[in-house]
C-alpha atoms as a PDB file:
ATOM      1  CA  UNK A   1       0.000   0.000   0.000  1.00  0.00           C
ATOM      2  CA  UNK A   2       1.422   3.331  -0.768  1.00  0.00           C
ATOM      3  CA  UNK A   3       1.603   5.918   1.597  1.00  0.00           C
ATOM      4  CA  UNK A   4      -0.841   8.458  -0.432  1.00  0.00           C
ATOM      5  CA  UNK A   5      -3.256   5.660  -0.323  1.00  0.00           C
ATOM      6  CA  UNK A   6      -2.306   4.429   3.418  1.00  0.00           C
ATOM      7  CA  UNK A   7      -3.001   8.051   4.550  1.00  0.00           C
ATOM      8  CA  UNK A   8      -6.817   8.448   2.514  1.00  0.00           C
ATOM      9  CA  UNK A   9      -7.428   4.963   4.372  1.00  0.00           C
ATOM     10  CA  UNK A  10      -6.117   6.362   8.204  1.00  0.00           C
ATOM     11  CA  UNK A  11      -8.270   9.603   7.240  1.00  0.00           C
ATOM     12  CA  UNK A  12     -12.008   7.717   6.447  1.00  0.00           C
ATOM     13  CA  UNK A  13     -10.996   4.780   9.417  1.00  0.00           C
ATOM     14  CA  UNK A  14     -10.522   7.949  11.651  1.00  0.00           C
ATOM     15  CA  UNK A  15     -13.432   9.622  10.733  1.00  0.00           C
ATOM     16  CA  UNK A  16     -15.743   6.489  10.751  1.00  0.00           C
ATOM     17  CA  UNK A  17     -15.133   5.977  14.314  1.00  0.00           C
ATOM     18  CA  UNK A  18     -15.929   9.758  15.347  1.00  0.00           C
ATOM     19  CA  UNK A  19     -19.905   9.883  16.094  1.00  0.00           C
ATOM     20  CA  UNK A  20     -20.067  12.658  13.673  1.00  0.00           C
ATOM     21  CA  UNK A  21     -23.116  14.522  12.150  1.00  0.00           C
ATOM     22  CA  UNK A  22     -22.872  14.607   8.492  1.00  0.00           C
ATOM     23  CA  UNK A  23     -22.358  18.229   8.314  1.00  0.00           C
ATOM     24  CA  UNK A  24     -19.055  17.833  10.647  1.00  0.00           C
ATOM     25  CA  UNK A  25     -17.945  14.786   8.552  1.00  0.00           C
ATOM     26  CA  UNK A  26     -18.341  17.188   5.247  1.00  0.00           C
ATOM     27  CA  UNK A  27     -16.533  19.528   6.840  1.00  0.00           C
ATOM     28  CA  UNK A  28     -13.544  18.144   7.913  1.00  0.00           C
ATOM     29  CA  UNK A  29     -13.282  15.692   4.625  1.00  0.00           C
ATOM     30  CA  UNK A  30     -13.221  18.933   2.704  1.00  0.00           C
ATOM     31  CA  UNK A  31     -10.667  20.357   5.478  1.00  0.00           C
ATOM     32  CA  UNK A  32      -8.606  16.849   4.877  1.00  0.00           C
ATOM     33  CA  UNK A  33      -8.787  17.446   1.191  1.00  0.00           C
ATOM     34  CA  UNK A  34      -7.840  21.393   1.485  1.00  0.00           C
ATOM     35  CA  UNK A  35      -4.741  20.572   3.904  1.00  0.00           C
ATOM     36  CA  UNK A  36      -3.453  17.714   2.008  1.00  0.00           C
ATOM     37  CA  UNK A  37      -2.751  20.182  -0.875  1.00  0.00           C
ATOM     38  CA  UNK A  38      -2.358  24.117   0.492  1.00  0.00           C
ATOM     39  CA  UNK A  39      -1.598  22.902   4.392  1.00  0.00           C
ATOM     40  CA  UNK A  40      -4.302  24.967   5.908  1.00  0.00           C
ATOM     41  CA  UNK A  41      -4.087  23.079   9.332  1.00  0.00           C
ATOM     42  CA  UNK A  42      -0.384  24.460   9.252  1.00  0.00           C
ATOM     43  CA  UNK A  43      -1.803  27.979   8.379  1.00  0.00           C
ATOM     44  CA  UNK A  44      -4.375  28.268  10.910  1.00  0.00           C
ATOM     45  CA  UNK A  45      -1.761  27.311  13.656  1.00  0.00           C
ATOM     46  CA  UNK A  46      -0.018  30.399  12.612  1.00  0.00           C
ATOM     47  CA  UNK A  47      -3.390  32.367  12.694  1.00  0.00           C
ATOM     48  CA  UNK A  48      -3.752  30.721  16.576  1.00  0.00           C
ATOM     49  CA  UNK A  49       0.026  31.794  17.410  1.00  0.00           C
ATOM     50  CA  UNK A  50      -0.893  35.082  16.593  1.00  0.00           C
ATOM     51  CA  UNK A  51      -3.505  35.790  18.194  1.00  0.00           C
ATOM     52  CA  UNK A  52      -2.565  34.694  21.092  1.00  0.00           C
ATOM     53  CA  UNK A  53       0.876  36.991  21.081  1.00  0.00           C
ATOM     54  CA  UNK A  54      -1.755  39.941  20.276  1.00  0.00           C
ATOM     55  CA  UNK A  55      -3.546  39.186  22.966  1.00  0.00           C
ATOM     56  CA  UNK A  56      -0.742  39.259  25.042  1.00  0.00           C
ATOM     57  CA  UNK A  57       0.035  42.449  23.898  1.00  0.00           C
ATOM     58  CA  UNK A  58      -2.857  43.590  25.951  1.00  0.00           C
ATOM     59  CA  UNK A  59      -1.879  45.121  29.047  1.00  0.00           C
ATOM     60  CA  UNK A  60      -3.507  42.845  31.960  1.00  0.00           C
ATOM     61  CA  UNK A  61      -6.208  44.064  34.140  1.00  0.00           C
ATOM     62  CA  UNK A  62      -5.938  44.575  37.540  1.00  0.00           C
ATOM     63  CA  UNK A  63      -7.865  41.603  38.580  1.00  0.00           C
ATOM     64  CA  UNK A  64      -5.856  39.589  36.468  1.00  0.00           C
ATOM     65  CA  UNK A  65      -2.439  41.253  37.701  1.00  0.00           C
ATOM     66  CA  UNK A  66      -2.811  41.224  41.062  1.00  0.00           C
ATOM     67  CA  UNK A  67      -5.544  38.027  41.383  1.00  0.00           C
ATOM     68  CA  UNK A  68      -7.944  40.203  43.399  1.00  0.00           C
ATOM     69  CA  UNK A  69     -11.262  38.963  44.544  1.00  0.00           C
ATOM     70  CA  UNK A  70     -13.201  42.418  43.837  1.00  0.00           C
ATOM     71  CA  UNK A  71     -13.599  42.575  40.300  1.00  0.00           C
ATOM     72  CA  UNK A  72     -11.689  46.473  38.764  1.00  0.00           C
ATOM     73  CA  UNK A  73     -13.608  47.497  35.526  1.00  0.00           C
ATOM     74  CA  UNK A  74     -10.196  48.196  33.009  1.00  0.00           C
ATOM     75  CA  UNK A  75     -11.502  50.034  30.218  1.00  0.00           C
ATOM     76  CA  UNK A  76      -9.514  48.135  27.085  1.00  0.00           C
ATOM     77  CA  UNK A  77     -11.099  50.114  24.443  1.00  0.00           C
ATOM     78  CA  UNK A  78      -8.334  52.857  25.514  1.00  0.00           C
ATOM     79  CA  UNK A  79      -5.902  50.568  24.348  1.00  0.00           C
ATOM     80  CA  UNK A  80      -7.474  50.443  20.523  1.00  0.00           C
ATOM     81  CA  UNK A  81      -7.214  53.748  19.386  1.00  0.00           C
ATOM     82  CA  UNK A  82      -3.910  53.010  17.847  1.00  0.00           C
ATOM     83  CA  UNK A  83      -5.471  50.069  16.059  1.00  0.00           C
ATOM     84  CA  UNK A  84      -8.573  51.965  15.582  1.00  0.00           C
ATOM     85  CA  UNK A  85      -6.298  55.387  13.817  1.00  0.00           C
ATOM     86  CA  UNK A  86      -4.645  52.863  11.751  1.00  0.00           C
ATOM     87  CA  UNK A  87      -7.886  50.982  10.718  1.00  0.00           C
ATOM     88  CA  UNK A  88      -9.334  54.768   9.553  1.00  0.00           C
ATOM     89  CA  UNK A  89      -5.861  55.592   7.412  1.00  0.00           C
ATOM     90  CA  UNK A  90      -6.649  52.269   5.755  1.00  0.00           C
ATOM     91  CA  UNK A  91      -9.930  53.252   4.629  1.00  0.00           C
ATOM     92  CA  UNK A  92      -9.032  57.054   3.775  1.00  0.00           C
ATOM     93  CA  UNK A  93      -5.901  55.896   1.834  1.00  0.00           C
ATOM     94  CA  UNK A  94      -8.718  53.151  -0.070  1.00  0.00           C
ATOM     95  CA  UNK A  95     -11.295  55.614  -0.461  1.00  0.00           C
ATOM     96  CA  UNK A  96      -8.653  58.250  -1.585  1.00  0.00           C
ATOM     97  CA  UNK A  97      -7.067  56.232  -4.244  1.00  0.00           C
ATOM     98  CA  UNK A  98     -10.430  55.738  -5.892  1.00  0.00           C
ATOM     99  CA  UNK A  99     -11.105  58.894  -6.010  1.00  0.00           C
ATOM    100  CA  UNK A 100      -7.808  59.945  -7.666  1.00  0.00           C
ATOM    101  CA  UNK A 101      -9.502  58.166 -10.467  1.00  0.00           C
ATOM    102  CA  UNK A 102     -11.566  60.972 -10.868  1.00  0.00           C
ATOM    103  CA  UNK A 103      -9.803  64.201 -10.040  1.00  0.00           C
ATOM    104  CA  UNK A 104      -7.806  66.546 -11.643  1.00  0.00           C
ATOM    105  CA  UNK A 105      -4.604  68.946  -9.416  1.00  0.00           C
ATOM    106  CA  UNK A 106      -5.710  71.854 -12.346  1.00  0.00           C
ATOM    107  CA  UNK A 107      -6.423  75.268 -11.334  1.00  0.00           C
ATOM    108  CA  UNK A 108      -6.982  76.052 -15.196  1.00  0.00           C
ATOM    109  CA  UNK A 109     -10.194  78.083 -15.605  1.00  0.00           C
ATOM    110  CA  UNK A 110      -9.496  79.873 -12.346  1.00  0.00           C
ATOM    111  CA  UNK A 111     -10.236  83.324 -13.941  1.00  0.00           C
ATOM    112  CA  UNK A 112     -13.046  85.934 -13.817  1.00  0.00           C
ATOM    113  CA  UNK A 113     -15.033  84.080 -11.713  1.00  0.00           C
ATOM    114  CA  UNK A 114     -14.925  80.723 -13.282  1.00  0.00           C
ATOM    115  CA  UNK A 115     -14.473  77.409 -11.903  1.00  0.00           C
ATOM    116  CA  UNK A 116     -11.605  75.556 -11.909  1.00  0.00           C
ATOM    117  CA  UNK A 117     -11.033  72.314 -13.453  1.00  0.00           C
ATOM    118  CA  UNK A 118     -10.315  70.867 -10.044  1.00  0.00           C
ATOM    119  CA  UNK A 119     -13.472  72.348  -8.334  1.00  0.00           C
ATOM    120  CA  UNK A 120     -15.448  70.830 -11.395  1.00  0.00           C
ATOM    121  CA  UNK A 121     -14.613  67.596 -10.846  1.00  0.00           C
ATOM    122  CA  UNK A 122     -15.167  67.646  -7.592  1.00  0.00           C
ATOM    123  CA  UNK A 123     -18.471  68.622  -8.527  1.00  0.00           C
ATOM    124  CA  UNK A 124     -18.750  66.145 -10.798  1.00  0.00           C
ATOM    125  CA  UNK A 125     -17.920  63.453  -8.354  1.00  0.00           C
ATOM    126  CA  UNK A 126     -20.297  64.957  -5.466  1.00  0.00           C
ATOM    127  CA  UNK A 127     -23.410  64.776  -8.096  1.00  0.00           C
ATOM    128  CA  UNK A 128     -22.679  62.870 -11.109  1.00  0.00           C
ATOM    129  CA  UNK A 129     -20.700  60.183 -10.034  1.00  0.00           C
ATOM    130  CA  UNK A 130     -22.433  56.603  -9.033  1.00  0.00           C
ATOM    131  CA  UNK A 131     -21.617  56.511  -5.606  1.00  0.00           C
ATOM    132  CA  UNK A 132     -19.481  59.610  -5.646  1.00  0.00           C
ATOM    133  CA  UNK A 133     -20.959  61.517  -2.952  1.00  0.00           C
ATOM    134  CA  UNK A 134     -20.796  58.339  -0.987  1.00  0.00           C
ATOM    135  CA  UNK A 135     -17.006  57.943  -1.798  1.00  0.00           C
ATOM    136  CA  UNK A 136     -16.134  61.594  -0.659  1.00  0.00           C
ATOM    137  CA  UNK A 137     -17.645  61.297   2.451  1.00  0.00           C
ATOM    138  CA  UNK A 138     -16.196  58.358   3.717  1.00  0.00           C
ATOM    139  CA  UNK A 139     -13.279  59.592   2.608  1.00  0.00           C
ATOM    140  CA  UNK A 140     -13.478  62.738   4.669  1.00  0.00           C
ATOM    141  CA  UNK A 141     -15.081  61.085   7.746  1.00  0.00           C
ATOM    142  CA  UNK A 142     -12.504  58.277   7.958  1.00  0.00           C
ATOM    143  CA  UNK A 143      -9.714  61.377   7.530  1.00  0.00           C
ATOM    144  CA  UNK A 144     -11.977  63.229  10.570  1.00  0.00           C
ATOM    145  CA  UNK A 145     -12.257  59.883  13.032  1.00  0.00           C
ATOM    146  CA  UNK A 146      -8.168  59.187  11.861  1.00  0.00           C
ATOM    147  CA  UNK A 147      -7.568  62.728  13.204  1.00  0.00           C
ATOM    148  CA  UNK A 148      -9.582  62.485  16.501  1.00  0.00           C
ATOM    149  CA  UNK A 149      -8.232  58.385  17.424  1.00  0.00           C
ATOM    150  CA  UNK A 150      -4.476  59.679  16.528  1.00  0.00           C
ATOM    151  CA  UNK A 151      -5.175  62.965  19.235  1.00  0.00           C
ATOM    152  CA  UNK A 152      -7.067  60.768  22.180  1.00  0.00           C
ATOM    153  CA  UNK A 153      -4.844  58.158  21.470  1.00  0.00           C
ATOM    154  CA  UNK A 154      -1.949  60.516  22.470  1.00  0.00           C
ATOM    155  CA  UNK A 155      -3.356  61.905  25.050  1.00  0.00           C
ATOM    156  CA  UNK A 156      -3.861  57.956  26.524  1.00  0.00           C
ATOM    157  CA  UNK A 157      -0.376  57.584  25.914  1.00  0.00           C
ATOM    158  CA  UNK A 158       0.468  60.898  28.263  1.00  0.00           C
ATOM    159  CA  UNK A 159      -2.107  60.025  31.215  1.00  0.00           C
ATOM    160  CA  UNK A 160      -0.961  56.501  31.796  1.00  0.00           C
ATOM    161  CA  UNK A 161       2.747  57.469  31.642  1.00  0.00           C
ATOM    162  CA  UNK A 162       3.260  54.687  28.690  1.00  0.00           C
ATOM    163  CA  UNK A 163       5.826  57.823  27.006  1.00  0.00           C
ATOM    164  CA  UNK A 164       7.978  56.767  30.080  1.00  0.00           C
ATOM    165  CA  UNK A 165      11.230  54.906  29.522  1.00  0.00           C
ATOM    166  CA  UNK A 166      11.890  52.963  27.509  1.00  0.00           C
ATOM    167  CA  UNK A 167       9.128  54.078  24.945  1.00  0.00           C
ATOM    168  CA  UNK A 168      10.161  57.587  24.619  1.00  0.00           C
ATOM    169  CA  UNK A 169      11.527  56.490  21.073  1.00  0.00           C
ATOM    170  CA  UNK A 170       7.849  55.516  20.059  1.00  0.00           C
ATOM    171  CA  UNK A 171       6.426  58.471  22.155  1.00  0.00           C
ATOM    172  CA  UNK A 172       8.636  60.969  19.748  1.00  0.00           C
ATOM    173  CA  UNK A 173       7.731  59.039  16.680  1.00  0.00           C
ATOM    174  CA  UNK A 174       3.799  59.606  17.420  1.00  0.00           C
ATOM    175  CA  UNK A 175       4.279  63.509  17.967  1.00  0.00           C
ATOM    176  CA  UNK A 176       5.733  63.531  14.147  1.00  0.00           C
ATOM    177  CA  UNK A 177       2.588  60.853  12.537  1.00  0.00           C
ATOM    178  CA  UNK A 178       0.293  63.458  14.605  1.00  0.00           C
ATOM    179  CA  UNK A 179       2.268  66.488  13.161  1.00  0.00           C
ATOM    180  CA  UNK A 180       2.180  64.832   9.619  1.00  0.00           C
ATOM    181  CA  UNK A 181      -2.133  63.289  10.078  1.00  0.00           C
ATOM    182  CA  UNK A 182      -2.305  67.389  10.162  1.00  0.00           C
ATOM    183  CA  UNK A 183      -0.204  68.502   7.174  1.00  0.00           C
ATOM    184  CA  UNK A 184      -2.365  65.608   5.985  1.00  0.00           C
ATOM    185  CA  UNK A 185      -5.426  67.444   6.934  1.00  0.00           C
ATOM    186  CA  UNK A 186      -4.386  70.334   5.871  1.00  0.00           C
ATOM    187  CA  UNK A 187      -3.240  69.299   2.311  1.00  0.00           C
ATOM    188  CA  UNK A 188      -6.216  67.844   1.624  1.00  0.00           C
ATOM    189  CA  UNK A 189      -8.087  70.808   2.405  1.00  0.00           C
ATOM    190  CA  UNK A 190      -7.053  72.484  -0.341  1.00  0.00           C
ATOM    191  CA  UNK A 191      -7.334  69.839  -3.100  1.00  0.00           C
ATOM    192  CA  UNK A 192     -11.223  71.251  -3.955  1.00  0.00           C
ATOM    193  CA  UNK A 193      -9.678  74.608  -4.485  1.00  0.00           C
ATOM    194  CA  UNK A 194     -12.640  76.382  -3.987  1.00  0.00           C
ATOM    195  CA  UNK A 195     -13.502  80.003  -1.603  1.00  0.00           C
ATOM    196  CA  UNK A 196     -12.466  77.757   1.399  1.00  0.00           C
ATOM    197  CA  UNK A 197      -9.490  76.134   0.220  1.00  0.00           C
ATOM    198  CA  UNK A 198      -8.281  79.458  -1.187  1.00  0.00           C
ATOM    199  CA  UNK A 199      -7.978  81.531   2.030  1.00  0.00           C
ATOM    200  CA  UNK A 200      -6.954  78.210   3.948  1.00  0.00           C
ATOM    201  CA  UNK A 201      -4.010  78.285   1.452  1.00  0.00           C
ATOM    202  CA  UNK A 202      -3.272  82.031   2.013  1.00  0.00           C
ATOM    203  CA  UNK A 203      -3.311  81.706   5.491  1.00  0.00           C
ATOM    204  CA  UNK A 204      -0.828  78.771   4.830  1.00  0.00           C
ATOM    205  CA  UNK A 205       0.991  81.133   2.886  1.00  0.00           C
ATOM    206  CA  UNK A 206       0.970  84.008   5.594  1.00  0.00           C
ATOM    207  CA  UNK A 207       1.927  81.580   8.077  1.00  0.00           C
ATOM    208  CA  UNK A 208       4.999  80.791   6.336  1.00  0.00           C
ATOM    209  CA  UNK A 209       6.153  83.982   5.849  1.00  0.00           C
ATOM    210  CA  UNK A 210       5.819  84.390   9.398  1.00  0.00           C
ATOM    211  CA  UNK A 211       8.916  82.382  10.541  1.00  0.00           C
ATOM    212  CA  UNK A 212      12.414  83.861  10.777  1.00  0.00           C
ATOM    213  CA  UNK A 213      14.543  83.495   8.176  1.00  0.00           C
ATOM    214  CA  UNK A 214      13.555  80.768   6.084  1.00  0.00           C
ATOM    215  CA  UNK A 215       9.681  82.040   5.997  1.00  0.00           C
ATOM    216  CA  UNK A 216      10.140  83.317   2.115  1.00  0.00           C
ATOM    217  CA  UNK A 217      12.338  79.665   1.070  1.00  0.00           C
ATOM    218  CA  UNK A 218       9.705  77.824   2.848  1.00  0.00           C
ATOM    219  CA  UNK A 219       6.421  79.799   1.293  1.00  0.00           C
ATOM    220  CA  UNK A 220       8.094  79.303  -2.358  1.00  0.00           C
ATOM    221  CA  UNK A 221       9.144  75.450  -1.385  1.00  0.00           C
ATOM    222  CA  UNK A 222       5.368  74.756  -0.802  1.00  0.00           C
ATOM    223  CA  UNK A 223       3.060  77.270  -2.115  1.00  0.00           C
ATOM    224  CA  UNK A 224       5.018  77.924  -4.816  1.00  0.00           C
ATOM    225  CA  UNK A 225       5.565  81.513  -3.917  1.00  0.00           C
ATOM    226  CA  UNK A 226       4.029  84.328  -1.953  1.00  0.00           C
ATOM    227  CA  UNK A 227       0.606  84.033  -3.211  1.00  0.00           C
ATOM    228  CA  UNK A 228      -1.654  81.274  -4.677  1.00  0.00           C
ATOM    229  CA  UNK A 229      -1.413  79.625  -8.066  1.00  0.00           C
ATOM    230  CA  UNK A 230      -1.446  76.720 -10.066  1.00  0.00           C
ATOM    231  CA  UNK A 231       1.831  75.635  -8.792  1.00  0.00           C
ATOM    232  CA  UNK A 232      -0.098  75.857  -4.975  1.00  0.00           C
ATOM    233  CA  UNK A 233      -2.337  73.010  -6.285  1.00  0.00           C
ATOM    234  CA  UNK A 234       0.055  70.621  -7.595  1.00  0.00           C
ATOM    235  CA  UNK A 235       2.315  71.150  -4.388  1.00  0.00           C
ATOM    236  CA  UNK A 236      -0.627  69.971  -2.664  1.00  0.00           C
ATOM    237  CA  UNK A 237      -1.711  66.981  -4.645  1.00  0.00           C
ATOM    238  CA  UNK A 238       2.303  66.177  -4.864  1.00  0.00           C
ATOM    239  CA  UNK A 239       2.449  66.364  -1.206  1.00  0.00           C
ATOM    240  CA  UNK A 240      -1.026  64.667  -0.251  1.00  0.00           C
ATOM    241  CA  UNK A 241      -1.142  61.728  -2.769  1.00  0.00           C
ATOM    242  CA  UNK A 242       2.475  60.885  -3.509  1.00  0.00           C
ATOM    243  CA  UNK A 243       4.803  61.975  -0.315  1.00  0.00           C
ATOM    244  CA  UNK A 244       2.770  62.035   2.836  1.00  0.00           C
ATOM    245  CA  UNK A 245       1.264  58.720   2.116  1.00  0.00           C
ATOM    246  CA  UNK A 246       4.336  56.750   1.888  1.00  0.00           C
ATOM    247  CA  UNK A 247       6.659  58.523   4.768  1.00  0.00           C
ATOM    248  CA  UNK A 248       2.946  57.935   7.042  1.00  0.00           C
ATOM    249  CA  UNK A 249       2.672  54.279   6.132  1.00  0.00           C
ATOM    250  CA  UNK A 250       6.773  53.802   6.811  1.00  0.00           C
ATOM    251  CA  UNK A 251       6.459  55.774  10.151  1.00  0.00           C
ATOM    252  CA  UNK A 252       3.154  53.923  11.311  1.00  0.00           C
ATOM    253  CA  UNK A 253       5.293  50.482  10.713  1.00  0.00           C
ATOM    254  CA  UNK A 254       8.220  51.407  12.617  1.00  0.00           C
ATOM    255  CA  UNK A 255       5.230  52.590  15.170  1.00  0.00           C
ATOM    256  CA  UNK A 256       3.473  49.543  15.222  1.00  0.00           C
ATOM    257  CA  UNK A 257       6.642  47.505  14.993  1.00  0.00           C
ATOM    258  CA  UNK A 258       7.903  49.108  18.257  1.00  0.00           C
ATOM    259  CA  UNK A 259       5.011  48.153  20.330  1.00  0.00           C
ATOM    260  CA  UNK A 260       4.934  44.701  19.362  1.00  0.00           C
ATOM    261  CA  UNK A 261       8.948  44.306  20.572  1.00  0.00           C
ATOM    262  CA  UNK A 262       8.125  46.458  23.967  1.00  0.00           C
ATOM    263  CA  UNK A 263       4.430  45.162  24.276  1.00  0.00           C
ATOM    264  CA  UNK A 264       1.719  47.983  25.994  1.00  0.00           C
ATOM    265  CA  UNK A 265       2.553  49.775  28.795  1.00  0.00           C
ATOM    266  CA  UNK A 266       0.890  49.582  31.616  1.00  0.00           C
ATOM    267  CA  UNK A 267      -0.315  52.338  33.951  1.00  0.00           C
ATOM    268  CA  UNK A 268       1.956  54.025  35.671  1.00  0.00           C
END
């Protein structure tokens, strides 16, 4: 007997002596089947593994640390806002990438009151799109809930002392993703380049001036001079679509790649 044909045999002698309902004994020939040729069993051990190091991950409550009798509500869901930030940049960087189908960084038209090509298309997505005024707002609330988790997320970080030693690497690293999830923000803002998104920009521009000695190379490195253009607009897209989105995604790895090696802190 061959051992293909040995193992098909210890397979239906082993299953034949389970009492087993016929849905179970479907289900685990096709699992038999499924393993035998992609090793799925050897997959969802991996899967098990790792959730169970995630779940260690999870700082213990006090019940469980100290074994106390007198059960201490620990509110977990204060431990998810990282996970819960990164879960909304996910879904803005999805939704954002479909709309980039559909838009156009041109400020072309601009001129005695007209529209620009960049405002018309987002009109055109907000009203003659299938599902474009859907896209745009999840796009914009999943920016909106990114911005508020990253912010309460820090400020969970601060109360319970986990920026303490020997996280103050990681602690540093989130003040520059929540300095960037605004220039994020802000760059965005300014895409639709409409009334709004035109004084935004000039305050931008104002604001630059503003700092000593490098405020007139900085204003011309990202507005493209001392007042609004064309050039603004493609700064922007440049800088939304193309730059922030890759330094963010490096940073948050690095970010979420710290806390797995230290684990969460817990409360100091």
């Amino acid at each position: 007997m061959s051992l293909q044909k040995k193992d098909d045999y210890d397979h239906k002698a082993w299953l034949k002596e389970k009492d087993l309902t016929p849905v179970e004994t479907t289900f685990l020939t096709a699992l038999i089947w499924l393993d035998k040729r992609f090793r799925i069993v050897d997959y969802l051990e991996l899967l098990e593994t790792l959730y169970y190091r995630v779940n260690l991950q999870m700082p213990k409550s006090h019940t469980e640390q100290y074994d106390l009798d007198n059960k201490f509500w620990y509110w977990y869901p204060l431990y998810t806002l990282g996970f819960f930030s990164t879960l909304a940049y996910v879904v803005a960087a999805i939704s954002g990438a479909l709309l980039g189908f559909y838009y156009t960084p041109s400020a072309v038209g601009g001129a005695a009151g007209e529209a620009t090509a960049a405002y018309d298309q987002i009109a055109f997505i907000m009203t003659d799109l299938q599902f474009g005024f859907m896209l745009r707002s999840i796009h914009r609330w999943s920016a909106q809930v990114m911005t508020a988790a990253v912010f309460l997320h820090m400020l969970r970080v601060y109360f319970t002392g986990a920026y303490k030693e020997p996280r103050e690497l990681n602690w540093l690293l989130g003040i520059v993703l929540i300095s960037l999830t605004m220039v994020f923000g802000y760059t965005g803002y300014l895409l639709p380049w409409d009334q709004l998104a035109f004084w935004a920009g000039q305050i931008g521009v104002e604001m630059s001036l503003s700092i000593p000695l490098v405020g007139e190379w900085v204003a011309q490195l990202i507005f493209g001079g001392f007042s609004l253009g064309p050039s603004t607009l493609i700064r922007m897209y440049i800088l939304h679509v193309f730059l922030l989105p890759f330094v963010v995604t490096s940073l948050i790895a690095i970010h979420i790649g710290i806390v797995w090696v230290q684990g969460i802190a817990e409360p100091h």
